[in-house]
N, C-alpha and C. Protein backbone atom coordinates (compact mmCIF):
# COMPACT_ATOMS: atom_id res chain seq x y z
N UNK A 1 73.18 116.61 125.91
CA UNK A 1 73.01 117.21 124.60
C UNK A 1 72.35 116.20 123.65
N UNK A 2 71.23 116.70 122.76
CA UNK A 2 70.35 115.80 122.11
C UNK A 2 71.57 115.37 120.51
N UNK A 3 71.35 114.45 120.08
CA UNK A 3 72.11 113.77 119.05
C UNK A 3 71.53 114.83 117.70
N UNK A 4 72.04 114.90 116.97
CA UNK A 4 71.18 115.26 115.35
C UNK A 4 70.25 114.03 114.80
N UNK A 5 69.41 113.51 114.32
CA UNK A 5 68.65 112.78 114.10
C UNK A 5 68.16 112.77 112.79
N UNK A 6 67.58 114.18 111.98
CA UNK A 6 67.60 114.63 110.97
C UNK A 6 68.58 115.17 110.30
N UNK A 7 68.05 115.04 108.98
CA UNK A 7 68.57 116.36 108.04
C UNK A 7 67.62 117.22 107.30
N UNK A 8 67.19 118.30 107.48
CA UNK A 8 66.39 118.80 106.67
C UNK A 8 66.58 120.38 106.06
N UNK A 9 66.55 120.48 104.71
CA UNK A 9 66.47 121.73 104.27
C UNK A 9 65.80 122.36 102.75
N UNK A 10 65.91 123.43 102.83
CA UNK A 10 64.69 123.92 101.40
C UNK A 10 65.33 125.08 100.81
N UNK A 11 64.99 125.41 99.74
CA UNK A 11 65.53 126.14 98.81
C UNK A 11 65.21 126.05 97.53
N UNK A 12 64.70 127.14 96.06
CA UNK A 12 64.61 127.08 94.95
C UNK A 12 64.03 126.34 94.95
N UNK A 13 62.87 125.64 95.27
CA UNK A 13 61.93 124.93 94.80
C UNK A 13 62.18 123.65 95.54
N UNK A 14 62.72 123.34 96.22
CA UNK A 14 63.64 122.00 96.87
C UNK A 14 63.41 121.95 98.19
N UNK A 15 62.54 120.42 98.74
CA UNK A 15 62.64 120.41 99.94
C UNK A 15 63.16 119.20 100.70
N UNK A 16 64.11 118.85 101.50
CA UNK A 16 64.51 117.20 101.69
C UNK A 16 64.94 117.39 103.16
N UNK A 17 64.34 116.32 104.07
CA UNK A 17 64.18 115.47 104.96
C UNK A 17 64.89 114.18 105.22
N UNK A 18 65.75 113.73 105.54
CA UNK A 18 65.71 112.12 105.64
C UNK A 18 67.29 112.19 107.26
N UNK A 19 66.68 111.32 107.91
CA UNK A 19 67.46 110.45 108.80
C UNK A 19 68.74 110.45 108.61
N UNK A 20 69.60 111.18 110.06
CA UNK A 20 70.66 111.28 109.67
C UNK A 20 71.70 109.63 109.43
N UNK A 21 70.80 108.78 109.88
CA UNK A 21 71.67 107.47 109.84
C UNK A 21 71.58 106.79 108.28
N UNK A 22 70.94 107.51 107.27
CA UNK A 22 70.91 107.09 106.00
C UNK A 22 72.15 107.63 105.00
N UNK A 23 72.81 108.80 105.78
CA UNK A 23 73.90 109.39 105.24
C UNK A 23 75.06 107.87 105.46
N UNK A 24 75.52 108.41 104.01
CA UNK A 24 76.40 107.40 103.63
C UNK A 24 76.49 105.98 103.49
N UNK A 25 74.66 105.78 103.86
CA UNK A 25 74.04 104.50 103.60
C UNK A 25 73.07 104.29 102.28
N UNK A 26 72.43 105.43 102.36
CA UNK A 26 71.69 104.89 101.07
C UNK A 26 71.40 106.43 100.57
N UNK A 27 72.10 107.48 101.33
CA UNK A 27 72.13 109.07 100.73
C UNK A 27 74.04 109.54 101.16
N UNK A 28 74.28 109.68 99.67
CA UNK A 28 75.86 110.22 99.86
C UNK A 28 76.01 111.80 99.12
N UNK A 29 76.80 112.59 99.53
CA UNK A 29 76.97 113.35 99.60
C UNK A 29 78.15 113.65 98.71
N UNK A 30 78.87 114.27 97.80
CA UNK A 30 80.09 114.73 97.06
C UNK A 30 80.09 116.03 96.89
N UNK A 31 81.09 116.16 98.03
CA UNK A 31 81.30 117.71 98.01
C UNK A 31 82.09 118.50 97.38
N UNK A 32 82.91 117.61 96.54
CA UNK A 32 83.58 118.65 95.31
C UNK A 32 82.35 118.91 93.99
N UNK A 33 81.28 118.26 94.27
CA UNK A 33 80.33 118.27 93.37
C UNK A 33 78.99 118.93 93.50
N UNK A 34 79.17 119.48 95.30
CA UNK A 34 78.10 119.76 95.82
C UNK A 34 76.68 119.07 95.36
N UNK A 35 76.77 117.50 95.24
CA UNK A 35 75.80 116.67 94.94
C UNK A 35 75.39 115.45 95.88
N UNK A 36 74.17 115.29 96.08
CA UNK A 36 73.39 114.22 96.69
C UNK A 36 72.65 113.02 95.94
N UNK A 37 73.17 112.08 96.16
CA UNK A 37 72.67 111.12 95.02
C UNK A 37 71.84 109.65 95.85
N UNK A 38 70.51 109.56 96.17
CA UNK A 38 69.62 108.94 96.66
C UNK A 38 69.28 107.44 96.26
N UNK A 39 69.56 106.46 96.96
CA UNK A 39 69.72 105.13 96.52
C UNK A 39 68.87 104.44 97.08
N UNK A 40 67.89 103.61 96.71
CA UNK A 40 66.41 103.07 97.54
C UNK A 40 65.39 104.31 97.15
N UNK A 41 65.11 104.61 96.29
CA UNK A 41 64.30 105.67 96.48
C UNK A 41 62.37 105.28 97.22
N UNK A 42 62.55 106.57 97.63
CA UNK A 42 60.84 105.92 98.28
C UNK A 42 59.55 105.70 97.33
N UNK A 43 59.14 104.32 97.06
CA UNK A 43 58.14 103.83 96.10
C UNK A 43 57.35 104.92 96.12
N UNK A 44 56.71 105.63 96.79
CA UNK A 44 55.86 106.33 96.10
C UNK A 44 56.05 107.42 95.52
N UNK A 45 57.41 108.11 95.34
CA UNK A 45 58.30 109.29 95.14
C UNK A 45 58.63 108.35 93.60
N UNK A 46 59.43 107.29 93.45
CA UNK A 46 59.05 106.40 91.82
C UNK A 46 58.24 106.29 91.31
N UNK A 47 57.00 106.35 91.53
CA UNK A 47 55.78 106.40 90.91
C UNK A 47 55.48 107.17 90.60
N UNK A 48 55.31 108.84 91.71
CA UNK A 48 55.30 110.37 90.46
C UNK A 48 55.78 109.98 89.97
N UNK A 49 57.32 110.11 89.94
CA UNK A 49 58.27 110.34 88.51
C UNK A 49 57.71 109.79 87.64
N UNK A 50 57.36 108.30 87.38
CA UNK A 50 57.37 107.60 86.54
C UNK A 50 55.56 108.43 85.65
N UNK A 51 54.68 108.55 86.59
CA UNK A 51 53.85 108.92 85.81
C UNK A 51 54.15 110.12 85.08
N UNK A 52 54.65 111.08 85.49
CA UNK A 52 55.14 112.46 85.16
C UNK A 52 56.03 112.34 83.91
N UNK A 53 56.74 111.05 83.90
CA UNK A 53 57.58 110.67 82.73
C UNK A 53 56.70 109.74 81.15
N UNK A 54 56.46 108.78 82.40
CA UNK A 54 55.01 108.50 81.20
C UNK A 54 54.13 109.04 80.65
N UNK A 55 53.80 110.35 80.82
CA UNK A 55 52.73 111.45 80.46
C UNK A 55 53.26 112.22 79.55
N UNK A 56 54.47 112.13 78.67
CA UNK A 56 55.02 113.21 78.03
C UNK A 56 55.04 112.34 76.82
């Protein structure tokens, strides 16, 4: 039987991908909060933001 490796899913405008060995490493999960909170984010995923933020 093959391992899980990913995580991936989409919805409302929302799409996310990442390695299941990053859970609880640098992506945690709170499920009384039903929230995901992303730590290391990927430099070029900081840079939209930041321009998108700088542009207003």
């Amino acid at each position: 039987m093959r391992q899980l490796t990913k995580f991936s899913g989409s919805g409302r405008g929302l799409t996310l991908n990442f390695d299941a060995t990053l859970l609880g490493e640098r992506i945690f999960w709170d499920l009384a909060t039903d929230t995901l909170t992303i730590k290391g984010m990927p430099p070029n995923l900081r840079d939209q933001l930041q321009r998108r933020t700088s542009g207003k």
